[in-house]
Protein backbone atom coordinates (compact mmCIF):
# COMPACT_ATOMS: atom_id res chain seq x y z
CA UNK A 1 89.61 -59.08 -8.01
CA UNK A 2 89.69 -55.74 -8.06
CA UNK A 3 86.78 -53.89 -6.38
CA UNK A 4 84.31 -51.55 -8.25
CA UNK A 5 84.31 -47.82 -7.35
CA UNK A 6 81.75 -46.07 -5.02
CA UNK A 7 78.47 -45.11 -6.08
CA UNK A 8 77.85 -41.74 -6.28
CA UNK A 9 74.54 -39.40 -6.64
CA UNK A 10 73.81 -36.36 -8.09
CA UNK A 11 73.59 -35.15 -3.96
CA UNK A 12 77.25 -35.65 -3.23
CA UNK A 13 78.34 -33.63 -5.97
CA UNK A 14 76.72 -30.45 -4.23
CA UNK A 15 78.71 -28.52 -2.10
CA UNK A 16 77.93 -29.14 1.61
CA UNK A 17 75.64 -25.88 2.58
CA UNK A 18 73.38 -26.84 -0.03
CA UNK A 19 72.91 -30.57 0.21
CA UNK A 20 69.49 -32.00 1.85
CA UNK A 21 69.36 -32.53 5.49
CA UNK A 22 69.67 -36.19 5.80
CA UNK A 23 67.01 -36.48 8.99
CA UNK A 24 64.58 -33.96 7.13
CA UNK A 25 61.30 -35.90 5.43
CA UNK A 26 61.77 -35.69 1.92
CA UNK A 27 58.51 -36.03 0.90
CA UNK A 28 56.60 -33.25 -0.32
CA UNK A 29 54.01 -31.07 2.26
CA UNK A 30 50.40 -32.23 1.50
CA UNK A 31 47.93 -29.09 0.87
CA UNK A 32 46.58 -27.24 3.92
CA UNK A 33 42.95 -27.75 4.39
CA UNK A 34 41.01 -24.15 4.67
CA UNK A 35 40.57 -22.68 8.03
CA UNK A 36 37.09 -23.08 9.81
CA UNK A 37 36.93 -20.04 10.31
CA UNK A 38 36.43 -18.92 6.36
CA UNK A 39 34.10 -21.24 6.50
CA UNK A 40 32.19 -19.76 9.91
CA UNK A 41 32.17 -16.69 7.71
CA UNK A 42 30.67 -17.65 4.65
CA UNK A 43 27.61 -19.04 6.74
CA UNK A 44 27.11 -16.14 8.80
CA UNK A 45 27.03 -13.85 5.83
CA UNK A 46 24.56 -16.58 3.57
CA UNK A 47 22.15 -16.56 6.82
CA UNK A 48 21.92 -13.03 6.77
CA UNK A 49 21.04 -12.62 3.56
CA UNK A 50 18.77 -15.08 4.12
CA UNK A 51 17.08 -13.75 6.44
CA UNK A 52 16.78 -10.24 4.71
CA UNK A 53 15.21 -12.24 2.13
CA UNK A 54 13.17 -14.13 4.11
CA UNK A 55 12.01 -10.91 6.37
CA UNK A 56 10.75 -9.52 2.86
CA UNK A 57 8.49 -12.46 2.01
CA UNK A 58 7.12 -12.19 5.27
CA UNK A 59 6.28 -9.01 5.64
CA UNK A 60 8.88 -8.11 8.99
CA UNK A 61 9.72 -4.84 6.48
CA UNK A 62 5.88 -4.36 6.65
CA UNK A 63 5.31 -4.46 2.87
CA UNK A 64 1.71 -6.09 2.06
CA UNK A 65 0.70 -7.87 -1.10
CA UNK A 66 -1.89 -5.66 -2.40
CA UNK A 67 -1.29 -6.77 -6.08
CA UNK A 68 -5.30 -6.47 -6.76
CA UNK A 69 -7.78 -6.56 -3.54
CA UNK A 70 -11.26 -7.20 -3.33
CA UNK A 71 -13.98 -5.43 -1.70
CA UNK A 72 -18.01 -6.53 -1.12
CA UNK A 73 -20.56 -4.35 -0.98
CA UNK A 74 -23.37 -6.15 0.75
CA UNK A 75 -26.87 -5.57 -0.05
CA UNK A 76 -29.23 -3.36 1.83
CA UNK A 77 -33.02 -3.40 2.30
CA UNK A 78 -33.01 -0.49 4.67
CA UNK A 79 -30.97 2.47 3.37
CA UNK A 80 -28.32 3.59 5.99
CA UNK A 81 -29.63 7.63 7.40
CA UNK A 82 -26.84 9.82 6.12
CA UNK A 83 -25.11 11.17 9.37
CA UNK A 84 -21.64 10.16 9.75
CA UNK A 85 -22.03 8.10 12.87
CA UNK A 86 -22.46 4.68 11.70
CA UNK A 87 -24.62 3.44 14.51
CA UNK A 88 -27.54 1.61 12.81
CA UNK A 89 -27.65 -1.99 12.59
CA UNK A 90 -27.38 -2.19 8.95
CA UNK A 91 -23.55 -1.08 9.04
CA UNK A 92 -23.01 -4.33 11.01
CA UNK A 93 -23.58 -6.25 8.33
CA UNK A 94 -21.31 -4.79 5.69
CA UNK A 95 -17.33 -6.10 5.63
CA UNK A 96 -14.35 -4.07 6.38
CA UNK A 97 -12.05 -3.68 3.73
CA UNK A 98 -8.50 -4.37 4.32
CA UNK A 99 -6.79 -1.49 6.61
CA UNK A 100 -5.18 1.09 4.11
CA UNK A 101 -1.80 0.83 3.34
CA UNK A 102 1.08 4.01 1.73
CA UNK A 103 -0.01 4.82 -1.76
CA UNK A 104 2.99 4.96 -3.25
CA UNK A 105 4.94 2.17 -1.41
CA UNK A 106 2.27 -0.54 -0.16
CA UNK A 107 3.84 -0.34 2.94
CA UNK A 108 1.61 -0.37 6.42
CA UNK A 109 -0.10 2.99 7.42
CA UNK A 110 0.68 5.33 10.55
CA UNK A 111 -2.62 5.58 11.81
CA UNK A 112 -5.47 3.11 10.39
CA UNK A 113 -8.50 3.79 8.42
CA UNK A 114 -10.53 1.19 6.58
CA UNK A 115 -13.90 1.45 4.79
CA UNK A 116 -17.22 -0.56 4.19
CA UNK A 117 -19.78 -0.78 2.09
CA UNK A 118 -23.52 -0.76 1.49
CA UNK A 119 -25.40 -1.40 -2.07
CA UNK A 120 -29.54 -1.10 -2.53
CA UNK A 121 -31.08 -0.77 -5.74
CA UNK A 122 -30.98 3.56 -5.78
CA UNK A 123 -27.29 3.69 -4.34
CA UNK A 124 -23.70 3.12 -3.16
CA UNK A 125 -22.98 3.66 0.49
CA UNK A 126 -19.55 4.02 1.61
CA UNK A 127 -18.57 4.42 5.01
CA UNK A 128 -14.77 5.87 6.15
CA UNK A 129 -13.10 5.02 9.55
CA UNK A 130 -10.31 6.91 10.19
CA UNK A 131 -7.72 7.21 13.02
CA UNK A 132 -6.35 11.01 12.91
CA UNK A 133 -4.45 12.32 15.76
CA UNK A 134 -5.11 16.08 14.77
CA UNK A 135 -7.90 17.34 11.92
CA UNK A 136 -7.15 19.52 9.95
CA UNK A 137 -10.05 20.97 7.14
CA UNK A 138 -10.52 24.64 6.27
CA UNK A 139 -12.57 24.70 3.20
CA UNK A 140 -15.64 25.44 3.14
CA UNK A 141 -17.00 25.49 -0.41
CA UNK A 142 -17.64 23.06 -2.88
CA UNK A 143 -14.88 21.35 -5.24
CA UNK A 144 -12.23 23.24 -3.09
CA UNK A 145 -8.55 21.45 -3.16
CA UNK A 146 -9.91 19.51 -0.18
CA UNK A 147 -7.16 16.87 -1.86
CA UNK A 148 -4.40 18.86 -0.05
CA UNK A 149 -5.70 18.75 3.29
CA UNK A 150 -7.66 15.69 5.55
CA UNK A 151 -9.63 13.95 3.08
CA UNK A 152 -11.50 10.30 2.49
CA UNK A 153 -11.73 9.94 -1.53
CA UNK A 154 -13.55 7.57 -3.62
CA UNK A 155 -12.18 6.67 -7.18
CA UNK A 156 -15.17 4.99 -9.49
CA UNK A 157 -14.66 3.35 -12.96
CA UNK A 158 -17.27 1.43 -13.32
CA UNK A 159 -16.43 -0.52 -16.29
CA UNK A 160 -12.67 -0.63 -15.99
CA UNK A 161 -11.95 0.94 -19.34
CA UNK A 162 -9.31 3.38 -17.81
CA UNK A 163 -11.77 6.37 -20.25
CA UNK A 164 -13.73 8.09 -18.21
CA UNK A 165 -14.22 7.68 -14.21
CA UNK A 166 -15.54 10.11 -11.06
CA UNK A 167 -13.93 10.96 -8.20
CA UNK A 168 -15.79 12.12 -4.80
CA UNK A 169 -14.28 13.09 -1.77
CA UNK A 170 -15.51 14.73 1.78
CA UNK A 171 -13.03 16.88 4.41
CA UNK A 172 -13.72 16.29 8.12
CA UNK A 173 -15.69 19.75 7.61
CA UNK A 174 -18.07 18.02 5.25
CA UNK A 175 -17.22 20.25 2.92
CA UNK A 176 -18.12 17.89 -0.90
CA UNK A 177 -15.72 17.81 -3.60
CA UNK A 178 -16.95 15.48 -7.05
CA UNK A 179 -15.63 15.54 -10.49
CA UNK A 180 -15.95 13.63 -14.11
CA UNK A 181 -12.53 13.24 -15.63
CA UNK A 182 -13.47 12.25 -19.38
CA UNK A 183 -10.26 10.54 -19.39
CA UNK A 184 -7.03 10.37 -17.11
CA UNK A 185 -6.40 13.66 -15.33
CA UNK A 186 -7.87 15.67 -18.24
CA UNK A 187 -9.28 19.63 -17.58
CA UNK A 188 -9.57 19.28 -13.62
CA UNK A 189 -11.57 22.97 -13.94
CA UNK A 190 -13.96 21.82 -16.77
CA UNK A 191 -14.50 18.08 -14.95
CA UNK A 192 -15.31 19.63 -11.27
CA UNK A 193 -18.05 21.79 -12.62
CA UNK A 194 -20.00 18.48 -13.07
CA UNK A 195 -22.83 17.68 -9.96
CA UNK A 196 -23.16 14.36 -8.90
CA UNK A 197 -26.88 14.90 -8.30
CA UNK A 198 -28.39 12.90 -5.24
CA UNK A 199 -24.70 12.39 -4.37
CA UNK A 200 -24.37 13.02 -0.02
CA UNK A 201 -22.05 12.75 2.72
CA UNK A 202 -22.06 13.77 6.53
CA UNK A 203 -18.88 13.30 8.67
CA UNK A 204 -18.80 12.82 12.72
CA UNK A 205 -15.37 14.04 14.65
CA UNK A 206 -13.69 12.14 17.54
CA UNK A 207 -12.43 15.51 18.64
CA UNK A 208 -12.59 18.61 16.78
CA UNK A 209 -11.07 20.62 14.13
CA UNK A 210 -9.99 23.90 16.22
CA UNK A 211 -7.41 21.80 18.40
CA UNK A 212 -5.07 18.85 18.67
CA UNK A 213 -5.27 15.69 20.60
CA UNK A 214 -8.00 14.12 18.29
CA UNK A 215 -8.48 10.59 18.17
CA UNK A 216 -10.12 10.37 14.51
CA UNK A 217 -13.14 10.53 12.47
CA UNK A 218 -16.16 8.90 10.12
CA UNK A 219 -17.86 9.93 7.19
CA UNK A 220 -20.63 8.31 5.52
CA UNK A 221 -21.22 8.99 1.58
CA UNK A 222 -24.11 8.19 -0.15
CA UNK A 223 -23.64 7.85 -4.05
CA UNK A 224 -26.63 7.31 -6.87
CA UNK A 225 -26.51 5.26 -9.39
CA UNK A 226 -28.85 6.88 -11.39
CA UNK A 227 -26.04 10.34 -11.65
CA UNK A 228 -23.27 8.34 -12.22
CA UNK A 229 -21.63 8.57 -16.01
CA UNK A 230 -21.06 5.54 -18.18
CA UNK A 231 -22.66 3.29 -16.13
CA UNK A 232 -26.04 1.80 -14.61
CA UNK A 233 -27.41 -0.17 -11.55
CA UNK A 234 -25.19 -2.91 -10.59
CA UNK A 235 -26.86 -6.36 -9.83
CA UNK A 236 -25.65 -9.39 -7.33
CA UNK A 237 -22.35 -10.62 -8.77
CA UNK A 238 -21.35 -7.35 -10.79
CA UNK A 239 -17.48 -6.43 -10.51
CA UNK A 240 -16.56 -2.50 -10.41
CA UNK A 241 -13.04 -0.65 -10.64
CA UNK A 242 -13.23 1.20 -7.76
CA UNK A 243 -10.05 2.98 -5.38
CA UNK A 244 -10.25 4.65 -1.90
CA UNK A 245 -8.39 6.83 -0.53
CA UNK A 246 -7.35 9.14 2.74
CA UNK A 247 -5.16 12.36 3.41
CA UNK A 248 -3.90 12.91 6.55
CA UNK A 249 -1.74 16.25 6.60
CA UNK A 250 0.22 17.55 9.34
CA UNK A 251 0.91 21.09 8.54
CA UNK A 252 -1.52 22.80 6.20
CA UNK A 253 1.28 25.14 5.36
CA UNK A 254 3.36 21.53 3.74
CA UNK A 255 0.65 19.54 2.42
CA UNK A 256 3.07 16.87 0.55
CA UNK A 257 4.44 15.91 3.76
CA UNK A 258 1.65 14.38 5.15
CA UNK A 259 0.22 10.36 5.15
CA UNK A 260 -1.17 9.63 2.09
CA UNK A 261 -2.94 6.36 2.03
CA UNK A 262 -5.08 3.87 -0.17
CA UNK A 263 -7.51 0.66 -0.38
CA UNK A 264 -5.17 -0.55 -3.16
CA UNK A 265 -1.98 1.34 -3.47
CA UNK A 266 -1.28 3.00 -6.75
CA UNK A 267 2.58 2.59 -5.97
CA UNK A 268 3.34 5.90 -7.06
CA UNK A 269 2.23 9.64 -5.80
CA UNK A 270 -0.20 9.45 -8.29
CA UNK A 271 -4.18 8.52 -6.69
CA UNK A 272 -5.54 8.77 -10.51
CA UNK A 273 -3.51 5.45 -11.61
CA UNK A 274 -6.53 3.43 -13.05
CA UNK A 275 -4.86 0.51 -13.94
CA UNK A 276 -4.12 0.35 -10.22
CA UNK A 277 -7.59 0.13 -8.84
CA UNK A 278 -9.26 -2.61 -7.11
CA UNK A 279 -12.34 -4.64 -7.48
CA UNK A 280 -15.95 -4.60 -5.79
CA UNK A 281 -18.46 -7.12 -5.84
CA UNK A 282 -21.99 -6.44 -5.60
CA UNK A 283 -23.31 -9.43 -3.17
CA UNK A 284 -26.59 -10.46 -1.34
């Protein structure tokens, strides 16, 4: 019987360089897995930006929630004696407000000043405590531009209608500055030629305004309710729209470049931004 040829494959046809190496695996590579270290990478960069995110909600970049604060004005019996020192008992009792913060950014001030607050039936009292490392104040008249050198401002509208509203201020030099805007930023000439009648304010220097190396200063403002527009004596529980403010320049000859800070920050370089103001309560 006569023996049937060799098999042959498709392999032995191929010339000899290119057929497969008999001893190599055949079968095909299996996918490489990714490297660690792409994967070291990736965390390191999603805990960083975690931890920018993270530093933001916590306030590492100093940034403070002041969407709206609240500030109490406690009731008086005795009326506080106008004199810039804040010695008498009756200042004890009144409540810091939070420490003021960049107007236009929110974020934490150089040098701290905070304020507090007195109510009786006849008057506000507002009282300024200000850090201040050199004073500077050179007016001396009435509804100067103290605004463009050291300054403690007080922003009042009453009602909250964002119409009409008054804005005091006093300089380290006690030098008074008061104005009715009849609405936002209108006439500044026409609105400072209005008097708050009654309205006072004495201011005492921890160092003096001649020389450098100060360590700060107070002022003390008495304001009556009875000469303030659009609006009457507050009782217990009444809400007002109120801001304060504070200047701190370092060169009177560049005004803009100084520290300008607030109660609640108007988040722009703009102090008249009503919708921006805070509340006070009126308590026992």
């Amino acid at each position: 019987m006569a023996s049937s040829p060799a098999s042959t494959s498709d392999d032995d046809e191929l010339p000899e360089e290119l057929r497969p190496d008999p001893d190599e695996d055949p079968s095909p590579e299996p996918a490489r897995k990714p490297r660690r270290k792409v994967w070291w990478i990736a965390a390191i960069l999603f805990l960083a930006f975690s931890s920018v995110i993270t530093a933001r909600m916590t306030g590492l970049f100093e940034r403070i929630d002041t969407s709206h604060r609240i500030a109490h004005a406690v009731r008086t019996s005795v009326a506080p004696v106008i004199d810039g020192t804040l010695e008498e008992a009756v200042w004890g009792r009144a409540e810091p407000t939070a420490a003021f913060v960049r107007s236009h950014n929110g974020e934490a001030a150089p040098l701290d000043c905070r304020a507090r607050l007195l109510w009786d039936e006849e008057a506000l009292y507002v009282a300024f405590e200000a850090q201040d490392h050199d004073l500077l104040a050179t007016y001396g008249q009435r509804d100067e531009a103290l605004y463009t050198q050291d300054v403690v401002e007080v922003f009042i509208d009453a009602d909250g209608d964002q119409k009409s509203y008054t804005e005091l201020e006093v300089s380290p030099r006690g030098t008074l500055f008061d104005a009715l805007f009849p609405s936002y930023r209108k006439n500044l000439d026409r609105s400072k030629r209005w008097n708050l009648l009654g309205f006072k304010a004495q201011v005492a220097l921890r160092g003096s305004l001649d020389a450098g190396a100060d360590r700060g200063w107070t002022a003390e403002l008495r304001i009556p309710f009875a000469s303030l527009a659009d609006t009457r004596a507050p009782k217990v529980g009444d809400r007002w729209h109120v801001n304060l403010f504070r200047i701190d320049v370092h060169d009177l000859k560049d005004p803009e470049h100084g520290d300008y800070t607030a109660w609640n920050p108007p988040l722009k370089g703009d102090f008249h931004t009503l919708d921006r103001f805070g509340t006070l309560i009126f308590k026992e």
